[in-house]
C-alpha atoms as a PDB file:
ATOM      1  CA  UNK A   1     125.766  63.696  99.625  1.00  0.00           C
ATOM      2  CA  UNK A   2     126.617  66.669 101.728  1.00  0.00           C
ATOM      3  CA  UNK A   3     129.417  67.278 100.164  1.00  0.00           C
ATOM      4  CA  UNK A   4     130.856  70.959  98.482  1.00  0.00           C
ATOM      5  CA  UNK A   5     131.497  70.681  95.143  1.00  0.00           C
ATOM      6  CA  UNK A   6     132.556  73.616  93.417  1.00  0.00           C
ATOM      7  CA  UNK A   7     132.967  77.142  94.932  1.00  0.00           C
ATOM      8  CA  UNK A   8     132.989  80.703  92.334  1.00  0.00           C
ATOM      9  CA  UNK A   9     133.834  83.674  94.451  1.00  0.00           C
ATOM     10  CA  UNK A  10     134.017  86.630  92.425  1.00  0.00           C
ATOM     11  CA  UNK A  11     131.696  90.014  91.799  1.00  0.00           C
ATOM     12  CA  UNK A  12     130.161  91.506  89.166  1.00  0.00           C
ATOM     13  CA  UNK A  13     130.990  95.974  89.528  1.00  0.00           C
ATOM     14  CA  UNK A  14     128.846  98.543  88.579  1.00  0.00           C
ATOM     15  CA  UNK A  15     129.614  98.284  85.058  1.00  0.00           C
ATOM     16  CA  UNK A  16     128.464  94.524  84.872  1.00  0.00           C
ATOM     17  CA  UNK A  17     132.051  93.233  84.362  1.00  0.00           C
ATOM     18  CA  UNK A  18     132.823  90.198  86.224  1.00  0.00           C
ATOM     19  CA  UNK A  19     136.066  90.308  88.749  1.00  0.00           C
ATOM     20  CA  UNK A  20     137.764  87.272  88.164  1.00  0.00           C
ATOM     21  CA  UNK A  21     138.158  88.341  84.215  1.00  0.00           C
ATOM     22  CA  UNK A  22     138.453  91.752  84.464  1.00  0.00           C
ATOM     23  CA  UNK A  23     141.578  90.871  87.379  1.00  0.00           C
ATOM     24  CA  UNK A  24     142.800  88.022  84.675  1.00  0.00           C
ATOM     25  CA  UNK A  25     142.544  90.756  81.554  1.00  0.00           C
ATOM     26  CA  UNK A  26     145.100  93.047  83.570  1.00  0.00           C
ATOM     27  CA  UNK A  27     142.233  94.638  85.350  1.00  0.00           C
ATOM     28  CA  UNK A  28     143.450  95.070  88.603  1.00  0.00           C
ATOM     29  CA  UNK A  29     147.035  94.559  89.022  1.00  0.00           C
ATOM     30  CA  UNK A  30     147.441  94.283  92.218  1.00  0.00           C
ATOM     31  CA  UNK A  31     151.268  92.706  92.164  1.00  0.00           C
ATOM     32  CA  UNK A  32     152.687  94.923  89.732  1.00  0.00           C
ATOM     33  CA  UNK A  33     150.901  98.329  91.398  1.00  0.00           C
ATOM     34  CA  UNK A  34     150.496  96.841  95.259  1.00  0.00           C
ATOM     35  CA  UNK A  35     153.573  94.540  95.526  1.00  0.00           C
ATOM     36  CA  UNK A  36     150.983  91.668  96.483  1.00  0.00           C
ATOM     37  CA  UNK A  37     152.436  88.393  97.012  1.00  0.00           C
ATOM     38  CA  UNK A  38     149.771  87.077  93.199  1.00  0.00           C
ATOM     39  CA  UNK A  39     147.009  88.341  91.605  1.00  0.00           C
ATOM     40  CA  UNK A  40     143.263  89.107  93.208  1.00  0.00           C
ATOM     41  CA  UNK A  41     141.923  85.754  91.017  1.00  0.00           C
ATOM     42  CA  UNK A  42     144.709  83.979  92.151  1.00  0.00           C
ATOM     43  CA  UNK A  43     144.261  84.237  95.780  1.00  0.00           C
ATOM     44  CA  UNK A  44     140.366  84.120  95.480  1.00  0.00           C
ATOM     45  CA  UNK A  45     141.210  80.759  93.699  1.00  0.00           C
ATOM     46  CA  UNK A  46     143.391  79.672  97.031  1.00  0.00           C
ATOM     47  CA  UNK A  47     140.342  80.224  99.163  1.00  0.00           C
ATOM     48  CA  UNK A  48     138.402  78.470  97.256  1.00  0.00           C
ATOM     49  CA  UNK A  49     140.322  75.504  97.132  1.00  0.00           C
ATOM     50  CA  UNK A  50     140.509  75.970 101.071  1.00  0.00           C
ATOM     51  CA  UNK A  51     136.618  75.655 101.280  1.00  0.00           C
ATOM     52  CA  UNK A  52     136.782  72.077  99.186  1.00  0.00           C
ATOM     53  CA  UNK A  53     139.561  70.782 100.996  1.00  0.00           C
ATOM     54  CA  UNK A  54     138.237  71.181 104.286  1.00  0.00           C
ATOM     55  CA  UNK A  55     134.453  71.360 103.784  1.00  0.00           C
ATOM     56  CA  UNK A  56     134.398  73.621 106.407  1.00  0.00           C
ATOM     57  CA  UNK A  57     133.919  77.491 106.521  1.00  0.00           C
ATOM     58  CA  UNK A  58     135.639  77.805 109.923  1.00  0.00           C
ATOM     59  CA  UNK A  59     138.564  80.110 108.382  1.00  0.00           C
ATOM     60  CA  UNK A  60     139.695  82.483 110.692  1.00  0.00           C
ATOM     61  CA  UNK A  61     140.281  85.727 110.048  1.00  0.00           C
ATOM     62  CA  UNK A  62     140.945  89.500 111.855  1.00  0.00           C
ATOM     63  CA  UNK A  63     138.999  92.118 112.431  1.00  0.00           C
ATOM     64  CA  UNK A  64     140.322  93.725 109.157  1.00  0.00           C
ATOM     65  CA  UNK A  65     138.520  90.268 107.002  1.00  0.00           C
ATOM     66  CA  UNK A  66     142.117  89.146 106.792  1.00  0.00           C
ATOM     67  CA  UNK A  67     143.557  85.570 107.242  1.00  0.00           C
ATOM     68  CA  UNK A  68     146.924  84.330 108.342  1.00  0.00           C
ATOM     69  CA  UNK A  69     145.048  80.390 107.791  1.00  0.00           C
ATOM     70  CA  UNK A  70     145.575  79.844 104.286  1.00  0.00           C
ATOM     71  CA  UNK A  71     149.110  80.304 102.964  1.00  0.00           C
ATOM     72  CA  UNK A  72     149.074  83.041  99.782  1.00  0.00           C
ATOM     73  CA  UNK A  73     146.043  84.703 100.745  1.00  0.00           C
ATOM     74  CA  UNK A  74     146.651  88.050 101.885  1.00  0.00           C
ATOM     75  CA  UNK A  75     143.272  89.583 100.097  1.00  0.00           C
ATOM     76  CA  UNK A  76     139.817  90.268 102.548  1.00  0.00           C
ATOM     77  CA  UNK A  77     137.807  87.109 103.033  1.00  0.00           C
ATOM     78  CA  UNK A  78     134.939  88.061 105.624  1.00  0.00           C
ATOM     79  CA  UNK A  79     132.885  88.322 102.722  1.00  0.00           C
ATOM     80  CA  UNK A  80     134.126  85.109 101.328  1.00  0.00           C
ATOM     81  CA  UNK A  81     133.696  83.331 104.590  1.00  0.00           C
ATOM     82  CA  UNK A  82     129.704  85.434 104.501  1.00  0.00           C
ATOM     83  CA  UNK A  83     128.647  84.219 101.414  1.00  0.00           C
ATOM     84  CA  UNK A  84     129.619  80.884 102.045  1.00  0.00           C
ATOM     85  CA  UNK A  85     127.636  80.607 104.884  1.00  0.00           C
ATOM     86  CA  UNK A  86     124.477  82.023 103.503  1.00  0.00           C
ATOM     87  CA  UNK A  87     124.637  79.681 100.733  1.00  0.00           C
ATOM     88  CA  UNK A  88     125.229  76.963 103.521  1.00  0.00           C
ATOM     89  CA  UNK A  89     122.320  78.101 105.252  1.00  0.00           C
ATOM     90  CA  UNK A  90     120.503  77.910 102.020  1.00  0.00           C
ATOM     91  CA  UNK A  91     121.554  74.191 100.798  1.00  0.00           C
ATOM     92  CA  UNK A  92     120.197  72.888 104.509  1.00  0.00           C
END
């Protein structure tokens, strides 16, 4: 009906691992080694949940892909906000 459903933002590196489990399995780390505010999943998770609840890719963000529009999300989303609107584009 024109509606979002689900979002999965993750990546898959060189090696074929997925980033979502490799950042749950420890992977990544980025509170304990970075001092980030939660975990890479976490925040990618936040974003997502952004997406559903507004149905709307409008998020804005710096020049540096980052957002002060979605509280706990201090991770890049440009390419978030880039993928979502090719797949957009696509579902049209």
């Amino acid at each position: 009906n024109g509606f979002i459903a689900d979002v999965n933002w993750s990546a898959v590196n060189t090696e074929g691992q997925d980033k979502k489990t490799l950042d749950k399995e420890g992977g990544y780390q980025m509170v304990a080694r970075g001092g980030a505010i939660d975990e890479w999943y976490v925040q990618a998770q936040r974003i997502e949940h952004e997406l559903l609840r507004t149905q709307s890719i409008d998020i804005p963000y710096d020049d540096g892909g980052y957002t002060d529009a979605v509280s706990g999300v201090t991770i890049h989303i440009d390419d978030f906000v880039a993928l979502a609107e090719k797949a957009l584009e696509q579902a049209r």
